[in-house]
Protein backbone atom coordinates (compact mmCIF):
# COMPACT_ATOMS: atom_id res chain seq x y z
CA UNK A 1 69.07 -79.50 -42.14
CA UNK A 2 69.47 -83.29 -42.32
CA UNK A 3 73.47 -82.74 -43.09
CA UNK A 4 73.52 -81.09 -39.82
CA UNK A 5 71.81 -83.57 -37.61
CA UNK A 6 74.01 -86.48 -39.63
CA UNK A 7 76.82 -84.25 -38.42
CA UNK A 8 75.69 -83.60 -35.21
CA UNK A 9 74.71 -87.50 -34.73
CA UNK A 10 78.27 -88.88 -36.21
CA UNK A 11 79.89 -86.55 -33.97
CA UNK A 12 77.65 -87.38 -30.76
CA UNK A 13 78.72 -90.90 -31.44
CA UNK A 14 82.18 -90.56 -31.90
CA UNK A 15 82.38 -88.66 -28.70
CA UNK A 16 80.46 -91.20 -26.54
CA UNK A 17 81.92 -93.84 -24.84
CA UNK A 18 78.87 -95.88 -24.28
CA UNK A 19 79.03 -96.81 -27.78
CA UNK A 20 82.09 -98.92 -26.98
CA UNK A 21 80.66 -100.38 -24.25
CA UNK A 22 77.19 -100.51 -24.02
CA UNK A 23 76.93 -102.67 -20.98
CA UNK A 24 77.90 -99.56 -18.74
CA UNK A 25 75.33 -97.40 -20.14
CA UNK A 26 73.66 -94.90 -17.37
CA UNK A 27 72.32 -91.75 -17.23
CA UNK A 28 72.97 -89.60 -14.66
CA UNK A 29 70.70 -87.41 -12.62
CA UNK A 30 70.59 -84.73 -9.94
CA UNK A 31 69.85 -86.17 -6.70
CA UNK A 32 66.96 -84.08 -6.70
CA UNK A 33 65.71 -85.86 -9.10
CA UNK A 34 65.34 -89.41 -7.34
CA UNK A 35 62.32 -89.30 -6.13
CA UNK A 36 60.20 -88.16 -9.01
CA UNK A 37 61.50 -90.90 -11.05
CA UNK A 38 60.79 -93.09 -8.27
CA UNK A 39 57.36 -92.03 -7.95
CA UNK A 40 56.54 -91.73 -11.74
CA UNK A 41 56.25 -88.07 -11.61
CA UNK A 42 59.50 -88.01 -14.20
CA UNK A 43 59.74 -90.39 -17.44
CA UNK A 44 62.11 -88.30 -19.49
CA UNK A 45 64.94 -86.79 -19.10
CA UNK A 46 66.05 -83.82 -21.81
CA UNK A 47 70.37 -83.64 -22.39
CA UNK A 48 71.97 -80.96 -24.75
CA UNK A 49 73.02 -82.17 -28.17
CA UNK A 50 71.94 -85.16 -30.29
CA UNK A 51 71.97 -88.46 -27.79
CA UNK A 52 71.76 -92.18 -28.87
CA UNK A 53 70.00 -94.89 -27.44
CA UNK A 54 68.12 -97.28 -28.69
CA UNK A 55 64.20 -98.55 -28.15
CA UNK A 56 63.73 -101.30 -25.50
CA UNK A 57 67.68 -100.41 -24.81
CA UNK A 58 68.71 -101.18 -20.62
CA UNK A 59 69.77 -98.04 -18.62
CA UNK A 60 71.55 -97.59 -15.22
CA UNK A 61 70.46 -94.97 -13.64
CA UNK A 62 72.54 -93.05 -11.16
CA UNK A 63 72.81 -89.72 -8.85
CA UNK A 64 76.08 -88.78 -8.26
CA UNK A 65 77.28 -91.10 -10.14
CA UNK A 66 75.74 -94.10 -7.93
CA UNK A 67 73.11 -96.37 -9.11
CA UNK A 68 69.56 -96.05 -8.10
CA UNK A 69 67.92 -98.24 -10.48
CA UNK A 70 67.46 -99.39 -14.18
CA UNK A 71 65.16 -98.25 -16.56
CA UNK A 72 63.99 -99.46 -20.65
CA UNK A 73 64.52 -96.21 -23.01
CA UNK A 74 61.14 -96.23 -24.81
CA UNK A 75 61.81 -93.58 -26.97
CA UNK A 76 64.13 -90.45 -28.11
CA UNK A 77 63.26 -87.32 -29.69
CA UNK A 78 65.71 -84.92 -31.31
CA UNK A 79 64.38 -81.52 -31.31
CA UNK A 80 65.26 -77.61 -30.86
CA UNK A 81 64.63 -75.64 -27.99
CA UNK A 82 62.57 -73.66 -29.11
CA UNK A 83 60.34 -76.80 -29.97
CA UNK A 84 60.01 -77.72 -26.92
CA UNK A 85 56.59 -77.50 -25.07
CA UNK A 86 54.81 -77.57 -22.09
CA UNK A 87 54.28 -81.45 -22.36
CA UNK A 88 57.85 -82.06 -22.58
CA UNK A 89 57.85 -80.27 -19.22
CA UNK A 90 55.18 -82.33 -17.21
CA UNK A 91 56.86 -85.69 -18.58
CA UNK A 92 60.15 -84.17 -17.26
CA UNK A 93 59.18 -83.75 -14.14
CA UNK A 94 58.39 -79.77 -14.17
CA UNK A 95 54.98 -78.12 -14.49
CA UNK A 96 55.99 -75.68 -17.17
CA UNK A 97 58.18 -75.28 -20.26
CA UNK A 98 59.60 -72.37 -18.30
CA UNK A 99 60.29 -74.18 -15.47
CA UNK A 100 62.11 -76.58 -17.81
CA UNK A 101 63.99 -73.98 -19.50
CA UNK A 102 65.29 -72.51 -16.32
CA UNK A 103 66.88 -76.22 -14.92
CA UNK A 104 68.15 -76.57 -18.56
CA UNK A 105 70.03 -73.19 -18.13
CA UNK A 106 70.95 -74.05 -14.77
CA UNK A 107 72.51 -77.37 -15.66
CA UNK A 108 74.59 -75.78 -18.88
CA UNK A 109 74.58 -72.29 -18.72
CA UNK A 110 73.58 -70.49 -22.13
CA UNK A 111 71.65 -72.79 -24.26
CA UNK A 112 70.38 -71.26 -26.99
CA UNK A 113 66.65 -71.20 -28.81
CA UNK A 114 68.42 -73.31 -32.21
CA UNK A 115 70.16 -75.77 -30.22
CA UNK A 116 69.18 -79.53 -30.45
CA UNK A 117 68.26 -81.41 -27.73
CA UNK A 118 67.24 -84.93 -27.15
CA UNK A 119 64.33 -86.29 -24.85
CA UNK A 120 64.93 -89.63 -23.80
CA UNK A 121 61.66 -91.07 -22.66
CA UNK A 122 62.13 -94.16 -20.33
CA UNK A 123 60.21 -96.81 -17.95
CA UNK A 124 61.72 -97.41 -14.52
CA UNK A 125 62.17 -100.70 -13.66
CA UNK A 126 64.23 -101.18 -10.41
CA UNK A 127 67.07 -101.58 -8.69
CA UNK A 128 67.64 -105.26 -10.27
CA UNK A 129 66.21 -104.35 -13.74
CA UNK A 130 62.96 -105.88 -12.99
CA UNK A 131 59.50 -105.38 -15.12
CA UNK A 132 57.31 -104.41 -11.86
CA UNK A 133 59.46 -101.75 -10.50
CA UNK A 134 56.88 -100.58 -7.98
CA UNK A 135 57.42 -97.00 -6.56
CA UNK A 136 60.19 -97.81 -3.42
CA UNK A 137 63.33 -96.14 -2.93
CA UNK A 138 65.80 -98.49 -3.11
CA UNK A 139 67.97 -98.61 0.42
């Protein structure tokens, strides 16, 4: 198994772009999306495949592709599907881990029970990058 994450993880990072750049690194959300992160209610975010970022690493975050804040990864966690669990969920955002399953299938279609995934658990700071982000929607 740990040949196949090295795989997995060489090939994640020789297909991202941030890697070469990390000053433009974002992560990009559903619209619907905003305000839970701006409220608190969601601190992770799950993506299909094996993702790297680093601890304490500087995010932009954006919806549809425009900024709506910065955030601090504070941690990732590379795991199946089928390990997922009901507090993955609630950190995401979603009461359940069926609820989760069913946005995760909506966003890329047939994702299967032995598929890696990665949660990337952040802190929002704010528009500017800040430490006391408070809970406002930026204008």
């Amino acid at each position: 198994m740990r040949g196949l994450i090295k795989d997995s993880m060489r090939d994640s990072m020789k297909n991202d772009s941030r890697l070469e750049n990390e000053s433009t690194s974002a992560i990009n959300f559903d619209e619907k999306f905003v305000d839970l992160i701006l409220e608190g209610k969601k601190k992770s975010t799950i993506r299909k495949g094996i993702k790297i970022y680093k601890k304490g690493e500087k995010v932009e975050l954006t919806a549809e592709r425009k900024s709506f804040g910065k955030a601090r990864i504070t941690k990732t966690v590379v795991k199946r599907v089928s390990e997922l669990n009901n507090s993955d969920a609630i950190v995401d955002g979603f009461t359940s881990k069926e609820e989760l399953l069913e946005e995760l299938k909506r966003i890329y279609g047939d994702i299967g029970e032995d598929e890696f995934v990665t949660v990337i658990h952040f802190e929002f700071l704010n528009e500017k990058g800040d430490e006391n982000a408070g809970n406002v929607r930026p204008q």
